[in-house]
Protein backbone atom coordinates (compact mmCIF):
# COMPACT_ATOMS: atom_id res chain seq x y z
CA UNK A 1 -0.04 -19.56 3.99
CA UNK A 2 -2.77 -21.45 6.19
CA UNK A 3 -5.38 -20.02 4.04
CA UNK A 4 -3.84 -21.08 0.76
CA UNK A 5 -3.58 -24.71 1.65
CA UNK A 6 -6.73 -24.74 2.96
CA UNK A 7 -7.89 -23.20 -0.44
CA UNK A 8 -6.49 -26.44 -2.30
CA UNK A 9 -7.67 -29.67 -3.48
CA UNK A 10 -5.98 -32.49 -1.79
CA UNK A 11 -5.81 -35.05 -4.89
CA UNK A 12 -4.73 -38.53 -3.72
CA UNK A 13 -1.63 -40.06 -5.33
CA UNK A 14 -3.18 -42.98 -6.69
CA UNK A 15 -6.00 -41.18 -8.51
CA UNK A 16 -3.13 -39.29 -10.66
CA UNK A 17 -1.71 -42.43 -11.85
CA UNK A 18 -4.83 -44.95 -12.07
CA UNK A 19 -5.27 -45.74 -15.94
CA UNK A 20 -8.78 -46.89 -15.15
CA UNK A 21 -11.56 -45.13 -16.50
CA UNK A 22 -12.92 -42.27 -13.80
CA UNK A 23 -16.02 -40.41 -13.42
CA UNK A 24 -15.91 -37.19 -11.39
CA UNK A 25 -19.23 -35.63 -9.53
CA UNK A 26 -19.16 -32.32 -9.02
CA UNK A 27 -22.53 -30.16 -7.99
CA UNK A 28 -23.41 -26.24 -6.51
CA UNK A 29 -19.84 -25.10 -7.50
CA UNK A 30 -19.10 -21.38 -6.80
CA UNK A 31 -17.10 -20.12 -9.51
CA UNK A 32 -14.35 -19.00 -7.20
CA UNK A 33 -13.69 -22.43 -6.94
CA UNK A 34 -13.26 -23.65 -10.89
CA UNK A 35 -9.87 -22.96 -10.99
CA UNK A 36 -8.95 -25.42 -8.91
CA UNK A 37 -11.38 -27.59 -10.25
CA UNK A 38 -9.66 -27.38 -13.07
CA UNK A 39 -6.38 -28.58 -11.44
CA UNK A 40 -8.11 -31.43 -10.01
CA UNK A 41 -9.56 -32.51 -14.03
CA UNK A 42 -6.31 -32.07 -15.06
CA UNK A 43 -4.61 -34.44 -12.91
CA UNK A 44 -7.09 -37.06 -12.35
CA UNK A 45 -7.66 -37.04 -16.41
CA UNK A 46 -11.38 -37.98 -16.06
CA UNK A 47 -13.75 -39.60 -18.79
CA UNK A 48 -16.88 -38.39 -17.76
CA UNK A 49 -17.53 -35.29 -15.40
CA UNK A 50 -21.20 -35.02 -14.41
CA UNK A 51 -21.72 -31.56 -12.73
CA UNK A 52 -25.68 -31.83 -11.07
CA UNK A 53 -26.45 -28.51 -11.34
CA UNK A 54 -25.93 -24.65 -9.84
CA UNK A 55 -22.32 -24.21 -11.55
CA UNK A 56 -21.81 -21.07 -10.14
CA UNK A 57 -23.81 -21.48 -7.18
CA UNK A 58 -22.46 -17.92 -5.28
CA UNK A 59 -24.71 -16.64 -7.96
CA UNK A 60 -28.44 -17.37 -6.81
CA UNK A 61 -29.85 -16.82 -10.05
CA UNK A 62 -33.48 -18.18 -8.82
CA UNK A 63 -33.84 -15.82 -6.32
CA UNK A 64 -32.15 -12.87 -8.40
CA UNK A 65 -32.63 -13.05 -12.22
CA UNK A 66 -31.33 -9.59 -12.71
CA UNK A 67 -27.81 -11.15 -12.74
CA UNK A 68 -28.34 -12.95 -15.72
CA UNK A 69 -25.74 -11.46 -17.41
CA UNK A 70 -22.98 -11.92 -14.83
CA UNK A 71 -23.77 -15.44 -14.66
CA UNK A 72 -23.44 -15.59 -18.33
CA UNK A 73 -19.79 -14.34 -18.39
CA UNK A 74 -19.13 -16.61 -15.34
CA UNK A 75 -20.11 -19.87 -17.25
CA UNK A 76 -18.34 -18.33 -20.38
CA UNK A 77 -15.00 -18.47 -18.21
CA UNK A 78 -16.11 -22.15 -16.75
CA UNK A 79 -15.95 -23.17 -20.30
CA UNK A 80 -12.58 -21.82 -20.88
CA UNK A 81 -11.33 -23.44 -18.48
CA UNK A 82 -12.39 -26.58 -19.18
CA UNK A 83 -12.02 -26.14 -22.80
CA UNK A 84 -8.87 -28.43 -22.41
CA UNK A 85 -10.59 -31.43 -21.34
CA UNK A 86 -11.51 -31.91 -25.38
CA UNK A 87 -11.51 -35.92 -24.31
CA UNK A 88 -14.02 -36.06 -21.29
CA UNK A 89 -17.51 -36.51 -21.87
CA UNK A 90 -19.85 -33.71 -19.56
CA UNK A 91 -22.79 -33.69 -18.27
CA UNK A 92 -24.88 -31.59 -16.71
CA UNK A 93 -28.16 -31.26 -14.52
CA UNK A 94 -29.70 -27.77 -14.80
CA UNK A 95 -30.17 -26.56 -11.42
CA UNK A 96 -32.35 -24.03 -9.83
CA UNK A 97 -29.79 -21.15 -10.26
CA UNK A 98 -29.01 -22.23 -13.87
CA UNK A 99 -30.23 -21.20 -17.30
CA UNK A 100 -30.79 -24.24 -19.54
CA UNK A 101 -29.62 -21.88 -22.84
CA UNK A 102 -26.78 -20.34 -21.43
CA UNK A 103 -25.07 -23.61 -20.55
CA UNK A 104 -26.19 -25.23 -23.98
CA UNK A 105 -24.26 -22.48 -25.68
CA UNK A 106 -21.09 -22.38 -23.84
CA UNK A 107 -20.94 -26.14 -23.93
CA UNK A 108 -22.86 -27.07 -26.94
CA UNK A 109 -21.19 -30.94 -27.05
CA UNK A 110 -22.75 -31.56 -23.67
CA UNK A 111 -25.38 -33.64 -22.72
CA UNK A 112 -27.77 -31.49 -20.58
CA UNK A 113 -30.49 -32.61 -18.20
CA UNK A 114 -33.06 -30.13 -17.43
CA UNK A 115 -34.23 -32.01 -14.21
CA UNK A 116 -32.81 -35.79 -14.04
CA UNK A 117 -31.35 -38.13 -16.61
CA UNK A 118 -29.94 -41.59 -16.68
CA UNK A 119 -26.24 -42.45 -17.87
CA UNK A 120 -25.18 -45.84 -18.54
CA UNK A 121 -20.96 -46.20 -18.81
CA UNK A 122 -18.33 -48.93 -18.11
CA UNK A 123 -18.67 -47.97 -14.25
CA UNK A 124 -22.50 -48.66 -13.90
CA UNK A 125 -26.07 -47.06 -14.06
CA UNK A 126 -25.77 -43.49 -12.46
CA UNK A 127 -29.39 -41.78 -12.31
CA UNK A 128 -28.08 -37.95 -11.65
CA UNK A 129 -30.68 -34.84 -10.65
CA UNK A 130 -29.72 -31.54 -9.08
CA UNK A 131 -32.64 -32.99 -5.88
CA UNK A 132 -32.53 -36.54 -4.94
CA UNK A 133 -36.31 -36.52 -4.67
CA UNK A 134 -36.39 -36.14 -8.21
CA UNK A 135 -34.48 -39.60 -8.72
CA UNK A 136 -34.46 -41.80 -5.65
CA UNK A 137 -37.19 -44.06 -7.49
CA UNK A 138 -35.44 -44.87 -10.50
CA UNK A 139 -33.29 -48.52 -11.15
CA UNK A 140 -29.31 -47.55 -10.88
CA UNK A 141 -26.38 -48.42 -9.45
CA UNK A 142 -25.59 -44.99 -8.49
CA UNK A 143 -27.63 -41.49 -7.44
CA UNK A 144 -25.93 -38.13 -7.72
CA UNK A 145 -27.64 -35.22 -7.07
CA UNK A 146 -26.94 -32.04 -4.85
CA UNK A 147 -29.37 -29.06 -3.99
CA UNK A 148 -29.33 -29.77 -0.05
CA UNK A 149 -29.01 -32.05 2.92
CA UNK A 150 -32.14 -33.88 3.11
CA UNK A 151 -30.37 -37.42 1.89
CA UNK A 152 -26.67 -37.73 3.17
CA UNK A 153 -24.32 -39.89 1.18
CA UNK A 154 -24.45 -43.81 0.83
CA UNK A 155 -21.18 -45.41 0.03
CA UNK A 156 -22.35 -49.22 0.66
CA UNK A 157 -24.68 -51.19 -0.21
CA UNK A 158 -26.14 -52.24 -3.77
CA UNK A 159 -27.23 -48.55 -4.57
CA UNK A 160 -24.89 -45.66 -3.57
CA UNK A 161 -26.24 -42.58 -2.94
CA UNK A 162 -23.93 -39.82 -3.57
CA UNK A 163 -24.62 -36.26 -1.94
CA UNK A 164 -21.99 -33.84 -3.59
CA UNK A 165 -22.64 -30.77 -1.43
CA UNK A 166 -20.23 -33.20 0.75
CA UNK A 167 -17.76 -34.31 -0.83
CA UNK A 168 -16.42 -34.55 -4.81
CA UNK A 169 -17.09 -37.84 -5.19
CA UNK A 170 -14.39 -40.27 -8.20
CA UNK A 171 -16.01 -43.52 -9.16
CA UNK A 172 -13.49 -45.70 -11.22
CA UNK A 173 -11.38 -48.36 -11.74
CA UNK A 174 -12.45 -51.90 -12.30
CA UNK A 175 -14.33 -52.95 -9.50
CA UNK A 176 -15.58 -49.85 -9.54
CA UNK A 177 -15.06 -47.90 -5.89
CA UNK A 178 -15.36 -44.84 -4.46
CA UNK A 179 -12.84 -42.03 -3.62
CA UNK A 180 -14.13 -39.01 -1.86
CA UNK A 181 -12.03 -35.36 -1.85
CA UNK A 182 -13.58 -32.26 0.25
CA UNK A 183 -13.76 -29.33 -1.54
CA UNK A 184 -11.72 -25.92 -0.90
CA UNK A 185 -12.10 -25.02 2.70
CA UNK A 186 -14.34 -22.00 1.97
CA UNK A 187 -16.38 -23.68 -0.36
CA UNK A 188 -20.01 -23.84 1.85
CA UNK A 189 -19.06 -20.09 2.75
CA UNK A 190 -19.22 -19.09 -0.86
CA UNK A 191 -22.69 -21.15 -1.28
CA UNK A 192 -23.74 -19.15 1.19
CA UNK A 193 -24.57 -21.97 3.69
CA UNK A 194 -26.23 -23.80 0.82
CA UNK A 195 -25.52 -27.26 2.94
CA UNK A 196 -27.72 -26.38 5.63
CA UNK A 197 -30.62 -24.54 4.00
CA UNK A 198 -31.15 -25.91 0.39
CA UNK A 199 -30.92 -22.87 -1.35
């Protein structure tokens, strides 16, 4: 019973009912945790998702490409389950266990960043990149990358740096602020100790 809690994303109350608009940053996602991903999207009824790359990061595609194909059937099941979500606008950073192609054709309305891009929205200037080395120089409001721990999390100041290996991370309402949720418990497990070792 333990476990299955633990397995859970807490949502906060407030983020269900906010009308405000809401971005959600999501990065190095095993895919044993999208379905509960998906029951976080559907109650927080984002308009933008930006995912910054490895979206099913228990498969290290980098280090073994001979499991292209099973990573192709587990993005094809990432998009069904977030076919629903026909009103939120995704993005995505291609990250070093991704495939650029593979992506583009399960989510072909997408906007896709091979490395870093820039968004512009009603919450701000977000400069997103799967490495934070790859953005940390650019004007925004916002950074949100993943990859590893060499640059924690920022949540004051003019620019806020955003490291989702620890935490999702919802920007919205008007002010915009900052509401963190952890991942499932085993989440780091399943990335293999991604946190600590950038892999």
């Amino acid at each position: 019973m333990l476990y299955r809690i633990l397995e859970k994303i807490i949502i906060p109350a407030n983020l269900k009912n906010e009308e405000s608009i809401k971005l959600i940053h999501l990065t190095d996602t095993p895919s044993q945790i999208h379905k509960e991903l998906k029951h976080l999207i559907a109650a927080i009824k984002p308009d933008y998702i930006v995912h910054t790359g490895d979206i099913c990061d228990d498969i290290k595609l980098e280090r073994s490409p001979r499991k292209i194909d099973l990573y192709d059937r587990k993005i094809a099941h990432f998009s069904k389950l977030m076919a629903p979500f026909q009103d939120t606008k995704f993005y995505f950073v291609i990250g070093n266990h991704d495939d650029y192609s593979i992506v583009r054709r399960y989510f072909p309305d997408a906007i896709i960043f091979e490395e870093r891009g820039c968004i512009e929205n009603e919450l701000g200037i977000f400069c997103v990149g799967h490495e934070f080395k790859a953005i940390k120089n650019l004007p925004a409001d916002y950074f949100l990358f993943g990859h590893d721990m060499t640059q924690n999390s920022i949540l004051t100041g003019d620019q806020r740096i955003l490291n989702g290996l620890e935490n999702i991370y919802v920007i919205h309402g008007t002010p915009a602020e900052i509401t963190t949720i952890e991942y499932p418990y085993s989440t780091d497990s399943l990335r293999q100790k991604k946190s600590w070792r950038g892999l």
